[in-house]
PDB file of N, CA and C in Angstrom:
ATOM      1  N   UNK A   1      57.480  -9.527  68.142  1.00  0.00           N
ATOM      2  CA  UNK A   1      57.722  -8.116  68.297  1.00  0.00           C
ATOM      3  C   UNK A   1      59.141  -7.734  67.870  1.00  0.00           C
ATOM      4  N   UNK A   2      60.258  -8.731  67.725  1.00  0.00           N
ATOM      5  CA  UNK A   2      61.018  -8.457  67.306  1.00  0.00           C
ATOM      6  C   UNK A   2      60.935  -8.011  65.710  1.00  0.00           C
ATOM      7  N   UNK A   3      60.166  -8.095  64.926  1.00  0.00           N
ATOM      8  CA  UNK A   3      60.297  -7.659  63.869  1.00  0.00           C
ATOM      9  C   UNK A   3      60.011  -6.330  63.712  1.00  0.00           C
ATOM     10  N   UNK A   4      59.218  -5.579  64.810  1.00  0.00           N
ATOM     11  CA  UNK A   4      59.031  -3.953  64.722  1.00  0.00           C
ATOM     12  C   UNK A   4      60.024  -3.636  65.165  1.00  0.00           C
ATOM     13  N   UNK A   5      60.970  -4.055  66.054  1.00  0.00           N
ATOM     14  CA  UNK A   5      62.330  -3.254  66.546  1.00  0.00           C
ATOM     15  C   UNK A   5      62.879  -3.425  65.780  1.00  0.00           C
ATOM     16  N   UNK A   6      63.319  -4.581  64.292  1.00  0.00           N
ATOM     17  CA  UNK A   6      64.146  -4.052  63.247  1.00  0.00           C
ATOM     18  C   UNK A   6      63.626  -3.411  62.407  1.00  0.00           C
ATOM     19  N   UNK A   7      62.205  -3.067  61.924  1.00  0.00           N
ATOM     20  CA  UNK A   7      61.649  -2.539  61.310  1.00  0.00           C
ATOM     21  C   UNK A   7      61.863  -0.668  61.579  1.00  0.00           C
ATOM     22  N   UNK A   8      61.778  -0.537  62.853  1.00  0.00           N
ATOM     23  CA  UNK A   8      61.645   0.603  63.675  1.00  0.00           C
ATOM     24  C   UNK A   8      63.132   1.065  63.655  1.00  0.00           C
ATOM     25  N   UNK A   9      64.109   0.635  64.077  1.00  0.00           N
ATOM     26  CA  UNK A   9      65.743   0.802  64.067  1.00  0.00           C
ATOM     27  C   UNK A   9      66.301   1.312  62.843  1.00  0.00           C
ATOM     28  N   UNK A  10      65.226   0.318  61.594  1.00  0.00           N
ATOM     29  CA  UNK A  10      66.290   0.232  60.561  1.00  0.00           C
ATOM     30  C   UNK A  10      65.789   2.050  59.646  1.00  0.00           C
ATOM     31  N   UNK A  11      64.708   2.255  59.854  1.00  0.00           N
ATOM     32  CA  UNK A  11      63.898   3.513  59.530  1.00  0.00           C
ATOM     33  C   UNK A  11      63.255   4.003  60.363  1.00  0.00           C
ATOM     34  N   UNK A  12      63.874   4.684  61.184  1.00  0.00           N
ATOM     35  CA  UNK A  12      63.550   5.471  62.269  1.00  0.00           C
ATOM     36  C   UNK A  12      62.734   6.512  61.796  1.00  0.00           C
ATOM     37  N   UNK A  13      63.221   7.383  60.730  1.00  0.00           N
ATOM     38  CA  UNK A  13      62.911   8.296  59.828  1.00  0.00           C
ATOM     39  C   UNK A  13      61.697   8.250  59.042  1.00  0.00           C
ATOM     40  N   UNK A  14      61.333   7.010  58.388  1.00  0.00           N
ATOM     41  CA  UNK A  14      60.539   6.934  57.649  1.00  0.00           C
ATOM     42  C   UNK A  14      59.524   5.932  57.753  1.00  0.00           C
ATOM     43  N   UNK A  15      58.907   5.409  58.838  1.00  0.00           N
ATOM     44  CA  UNK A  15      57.830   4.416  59.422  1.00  0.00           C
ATOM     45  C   UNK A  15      56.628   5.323  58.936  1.00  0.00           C
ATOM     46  N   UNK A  16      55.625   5.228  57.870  1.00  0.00           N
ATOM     47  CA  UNK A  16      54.580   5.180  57.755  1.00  0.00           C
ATOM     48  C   UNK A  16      53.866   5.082  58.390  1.00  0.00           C
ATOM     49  N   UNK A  17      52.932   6.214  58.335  1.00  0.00           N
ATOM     50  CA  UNK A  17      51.346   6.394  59.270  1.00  0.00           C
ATOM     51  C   UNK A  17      50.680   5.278  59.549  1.00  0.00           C
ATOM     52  N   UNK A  18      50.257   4.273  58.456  1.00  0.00           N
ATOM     53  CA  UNK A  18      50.165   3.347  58.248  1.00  0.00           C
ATOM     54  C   UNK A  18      50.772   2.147  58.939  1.00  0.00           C
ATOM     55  N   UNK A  19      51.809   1.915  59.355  1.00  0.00           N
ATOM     56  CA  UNK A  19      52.215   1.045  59.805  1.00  0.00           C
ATOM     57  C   UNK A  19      52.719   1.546  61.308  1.00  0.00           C
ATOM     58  N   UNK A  20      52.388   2.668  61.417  1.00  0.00           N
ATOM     59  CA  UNK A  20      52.656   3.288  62.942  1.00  0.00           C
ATOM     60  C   UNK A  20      51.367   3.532  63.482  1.00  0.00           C
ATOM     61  N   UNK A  21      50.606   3.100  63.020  1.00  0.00           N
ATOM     62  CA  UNK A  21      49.277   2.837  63.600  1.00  0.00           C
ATOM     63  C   UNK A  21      49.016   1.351  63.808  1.00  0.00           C
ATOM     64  N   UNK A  22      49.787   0.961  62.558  1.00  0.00           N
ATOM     65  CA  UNK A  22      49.432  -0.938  63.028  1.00  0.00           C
ATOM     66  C   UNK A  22      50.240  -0.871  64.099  1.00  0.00           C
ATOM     67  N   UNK A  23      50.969  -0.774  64.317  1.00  0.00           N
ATOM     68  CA  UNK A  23      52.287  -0.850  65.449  1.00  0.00           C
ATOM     69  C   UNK A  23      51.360  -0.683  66.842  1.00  0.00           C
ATOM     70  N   UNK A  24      51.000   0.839  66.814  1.00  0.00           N
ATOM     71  CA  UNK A  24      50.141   1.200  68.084  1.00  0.00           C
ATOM     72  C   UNK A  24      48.868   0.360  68.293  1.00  0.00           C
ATOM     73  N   UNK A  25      48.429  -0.257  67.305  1.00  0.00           N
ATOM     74  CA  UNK A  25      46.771  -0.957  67.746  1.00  0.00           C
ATOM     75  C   UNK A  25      47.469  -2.610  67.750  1.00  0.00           C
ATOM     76  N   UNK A  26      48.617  -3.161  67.700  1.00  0.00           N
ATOM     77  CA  UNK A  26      49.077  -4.440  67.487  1.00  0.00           C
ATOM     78  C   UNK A  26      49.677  -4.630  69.093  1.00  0.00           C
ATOM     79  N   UNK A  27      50.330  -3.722  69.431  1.00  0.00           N
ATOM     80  CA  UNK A  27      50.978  -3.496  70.981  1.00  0.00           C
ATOM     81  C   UNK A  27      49.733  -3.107  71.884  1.00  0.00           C
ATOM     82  N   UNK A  28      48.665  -2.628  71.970  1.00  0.00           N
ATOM     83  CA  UNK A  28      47.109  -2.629  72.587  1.00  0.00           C
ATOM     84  C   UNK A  28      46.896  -3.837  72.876  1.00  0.00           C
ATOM     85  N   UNK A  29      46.702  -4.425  71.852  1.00  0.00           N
ATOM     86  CA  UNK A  29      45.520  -5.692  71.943  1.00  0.00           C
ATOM     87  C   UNK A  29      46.676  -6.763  72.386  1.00  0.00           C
ATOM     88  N   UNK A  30      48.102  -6.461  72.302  1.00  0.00           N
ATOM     89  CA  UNK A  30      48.874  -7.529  73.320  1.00  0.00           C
ATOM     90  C   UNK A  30      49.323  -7.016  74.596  1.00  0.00           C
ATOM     91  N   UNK A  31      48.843  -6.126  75.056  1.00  0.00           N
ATOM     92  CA  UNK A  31      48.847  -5.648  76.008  1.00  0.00           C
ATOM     93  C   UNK A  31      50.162  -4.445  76.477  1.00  0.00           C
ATOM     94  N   UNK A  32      50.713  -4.529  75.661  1.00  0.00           N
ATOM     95  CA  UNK A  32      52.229  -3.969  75.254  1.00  0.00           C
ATOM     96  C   UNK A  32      52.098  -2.709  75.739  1.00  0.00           C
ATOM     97  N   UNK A  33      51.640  -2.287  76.591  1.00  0.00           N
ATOM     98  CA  UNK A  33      51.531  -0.830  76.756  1.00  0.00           C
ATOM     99  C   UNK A  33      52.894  -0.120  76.987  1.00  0.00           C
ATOM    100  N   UNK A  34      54.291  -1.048  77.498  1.00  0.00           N
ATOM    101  CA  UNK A  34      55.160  -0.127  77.620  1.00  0.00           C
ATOM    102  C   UNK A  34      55.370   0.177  76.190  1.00  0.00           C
ATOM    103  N   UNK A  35      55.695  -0.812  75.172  1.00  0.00           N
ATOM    104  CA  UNK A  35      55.867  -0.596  74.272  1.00  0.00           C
ATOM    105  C   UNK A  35      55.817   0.706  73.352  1.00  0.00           C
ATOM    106  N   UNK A  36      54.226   0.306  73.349  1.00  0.00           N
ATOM    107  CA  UNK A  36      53.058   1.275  72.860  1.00  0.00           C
ATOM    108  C   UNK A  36      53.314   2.931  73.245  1.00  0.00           C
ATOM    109  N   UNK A  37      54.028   3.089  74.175  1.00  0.00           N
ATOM    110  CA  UNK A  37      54.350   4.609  74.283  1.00  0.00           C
ATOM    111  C   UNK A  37      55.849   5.038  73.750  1.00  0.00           C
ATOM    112  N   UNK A  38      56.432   3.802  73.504  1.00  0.00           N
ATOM    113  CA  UNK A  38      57.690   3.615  73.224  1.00  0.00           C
ATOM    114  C   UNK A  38      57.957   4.039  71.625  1.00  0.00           C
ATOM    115  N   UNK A  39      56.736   3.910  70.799  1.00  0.00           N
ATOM    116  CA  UNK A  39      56.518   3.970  69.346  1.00  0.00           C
ATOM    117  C   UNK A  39      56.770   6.145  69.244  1.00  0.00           C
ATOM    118  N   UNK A  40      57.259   6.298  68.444  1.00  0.00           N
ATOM    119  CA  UNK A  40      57.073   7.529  67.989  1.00  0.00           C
ATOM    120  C   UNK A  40      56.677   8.466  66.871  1.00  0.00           C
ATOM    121  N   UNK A  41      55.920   9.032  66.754  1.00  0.00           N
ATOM    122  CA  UNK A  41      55.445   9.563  65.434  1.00  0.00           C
ATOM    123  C   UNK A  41      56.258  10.179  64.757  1.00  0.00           C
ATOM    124  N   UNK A  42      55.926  10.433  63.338  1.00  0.00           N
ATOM    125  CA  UNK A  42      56.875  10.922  62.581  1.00  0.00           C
ATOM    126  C   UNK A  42      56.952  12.631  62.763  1.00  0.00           C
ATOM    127  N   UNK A  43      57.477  13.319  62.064  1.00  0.00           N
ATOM    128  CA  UNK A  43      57.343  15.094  62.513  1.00  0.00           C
ATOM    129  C   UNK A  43      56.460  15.422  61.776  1.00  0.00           C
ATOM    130  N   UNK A  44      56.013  15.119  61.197  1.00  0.00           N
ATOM    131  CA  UNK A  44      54.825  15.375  60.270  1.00  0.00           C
ATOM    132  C   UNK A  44      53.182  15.240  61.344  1.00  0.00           C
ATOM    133  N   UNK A  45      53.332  14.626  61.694  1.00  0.00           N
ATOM    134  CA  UNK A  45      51.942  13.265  62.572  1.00  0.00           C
ATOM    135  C   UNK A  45      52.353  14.954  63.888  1.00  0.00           C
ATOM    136  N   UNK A  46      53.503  14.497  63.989  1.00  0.00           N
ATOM    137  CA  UNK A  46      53.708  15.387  65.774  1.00  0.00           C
ATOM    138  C   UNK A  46      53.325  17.041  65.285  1.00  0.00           C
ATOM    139  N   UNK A  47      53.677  17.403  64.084  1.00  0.00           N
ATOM    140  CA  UNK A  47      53.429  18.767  64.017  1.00  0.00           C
ATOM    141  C   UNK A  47      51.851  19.200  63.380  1.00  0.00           C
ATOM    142  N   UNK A  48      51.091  18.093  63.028  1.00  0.00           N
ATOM    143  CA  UNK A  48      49.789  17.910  62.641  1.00  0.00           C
ATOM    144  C   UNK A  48      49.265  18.280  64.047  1.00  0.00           C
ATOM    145  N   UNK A  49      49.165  17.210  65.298  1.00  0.00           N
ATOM    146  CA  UNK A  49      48.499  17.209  66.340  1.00  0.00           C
ATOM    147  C   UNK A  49      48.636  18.476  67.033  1.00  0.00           C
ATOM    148  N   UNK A  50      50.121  18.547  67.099  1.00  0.00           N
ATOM    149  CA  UNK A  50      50.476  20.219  67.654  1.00  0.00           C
ATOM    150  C   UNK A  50      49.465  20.947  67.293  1.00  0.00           C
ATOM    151  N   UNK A  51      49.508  21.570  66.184  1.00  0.00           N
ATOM    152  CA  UNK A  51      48.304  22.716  65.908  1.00  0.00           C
ATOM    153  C   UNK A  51      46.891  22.434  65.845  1.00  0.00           C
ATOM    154  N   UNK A  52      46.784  21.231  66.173  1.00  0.00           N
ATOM    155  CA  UNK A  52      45.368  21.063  66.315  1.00  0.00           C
ATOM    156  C   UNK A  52      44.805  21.707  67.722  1.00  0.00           C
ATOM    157  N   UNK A  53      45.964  21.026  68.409  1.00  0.00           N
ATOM    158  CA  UNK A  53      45.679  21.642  69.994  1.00  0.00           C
ATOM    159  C   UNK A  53      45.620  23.065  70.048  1.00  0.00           C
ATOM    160  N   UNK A  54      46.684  23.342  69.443  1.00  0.00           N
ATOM    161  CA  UNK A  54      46.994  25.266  69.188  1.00  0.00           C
ATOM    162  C   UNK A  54      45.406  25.748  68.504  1.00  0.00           C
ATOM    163  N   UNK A  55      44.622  24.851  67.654  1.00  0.00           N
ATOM    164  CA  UNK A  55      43.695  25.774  67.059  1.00  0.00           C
ATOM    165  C   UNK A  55      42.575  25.854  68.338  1.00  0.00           C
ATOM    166  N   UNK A  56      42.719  24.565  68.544  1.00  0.00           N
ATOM    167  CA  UNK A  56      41.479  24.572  69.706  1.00  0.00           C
ATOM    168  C   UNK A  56      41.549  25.220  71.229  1.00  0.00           C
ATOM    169  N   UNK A  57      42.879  26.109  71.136  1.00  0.00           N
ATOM    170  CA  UNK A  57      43.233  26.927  72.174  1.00  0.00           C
ATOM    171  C   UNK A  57      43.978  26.012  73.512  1.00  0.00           C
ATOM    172  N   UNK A  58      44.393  25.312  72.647  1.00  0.00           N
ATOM    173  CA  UNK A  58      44.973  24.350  74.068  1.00  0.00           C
ATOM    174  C   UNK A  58      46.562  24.275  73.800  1.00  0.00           C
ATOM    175  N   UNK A  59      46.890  25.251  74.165  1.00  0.00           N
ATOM    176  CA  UNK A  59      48.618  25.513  73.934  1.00  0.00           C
ATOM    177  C   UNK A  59      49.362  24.972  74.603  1.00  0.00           C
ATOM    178  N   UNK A  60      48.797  24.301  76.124  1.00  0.00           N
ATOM    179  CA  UNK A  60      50.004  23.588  76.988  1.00  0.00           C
ATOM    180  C   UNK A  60      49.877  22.293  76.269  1.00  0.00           C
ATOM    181  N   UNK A  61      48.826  21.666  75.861  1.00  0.00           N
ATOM    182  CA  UNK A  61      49.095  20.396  75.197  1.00  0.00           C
ATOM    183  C   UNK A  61      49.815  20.260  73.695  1.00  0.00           C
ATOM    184  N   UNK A  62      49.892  21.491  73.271  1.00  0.00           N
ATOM    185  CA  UNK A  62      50.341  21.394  71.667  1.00  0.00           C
ATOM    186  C   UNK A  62      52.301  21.628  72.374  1.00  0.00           C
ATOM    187  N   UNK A  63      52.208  22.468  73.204  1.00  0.00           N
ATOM    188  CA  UNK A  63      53.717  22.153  73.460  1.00  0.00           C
ATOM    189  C   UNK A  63      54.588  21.071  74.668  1.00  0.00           C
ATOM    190  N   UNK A  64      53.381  20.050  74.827  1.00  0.00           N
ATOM    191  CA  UNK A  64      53.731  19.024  75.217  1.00  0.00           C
ATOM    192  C   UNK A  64      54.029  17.732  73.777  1.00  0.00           C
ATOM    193  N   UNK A  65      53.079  18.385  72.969  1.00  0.00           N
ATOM    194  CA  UNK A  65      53.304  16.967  72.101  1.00  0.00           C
ATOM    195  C   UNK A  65      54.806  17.323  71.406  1.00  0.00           C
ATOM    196  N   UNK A  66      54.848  18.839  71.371  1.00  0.00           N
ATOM    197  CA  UNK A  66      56.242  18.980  70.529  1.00  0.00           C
ATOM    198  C   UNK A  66      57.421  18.498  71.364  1.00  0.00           C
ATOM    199  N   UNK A  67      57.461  18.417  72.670  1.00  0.00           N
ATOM    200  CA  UNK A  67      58.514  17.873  73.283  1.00  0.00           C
ATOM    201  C   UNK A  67      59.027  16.616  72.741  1.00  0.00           C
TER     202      UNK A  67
END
């Protein structure tokens, strides 16, 4: 796991969907759950989900994910 914390440190900014999903399903199946909440999406991913919630009328959760 040390290789996602330099991975993660060194591009905070720019971690791929792709590999921020391996991240989240790699920390699951080792049980890593603190971890696993520890991972953060990019603003792109966070402002996607946001309005999803917003379309589906669920505004306290779209301005929870923006927190």
């Amino acid at each position: 796991m040390a290789l996602w914390n330099m991975i993660v440190h060194a591009h905070t900014r720019s971690v791929s969907k792709r590999l921020f999903s391996r991240m989240v399903t790699l920390y699951d199946h080792h049980h890593l759950l603190e971890k696993m909440i520890e991972v953060k999406p990019d603003k792109d991913t966070i402002r996607r989900v946001a309005n999803a919630f917003r379309k589906l009328g669920q505004e306290e959760k779209s301005k929870l994910v923006t927190k």
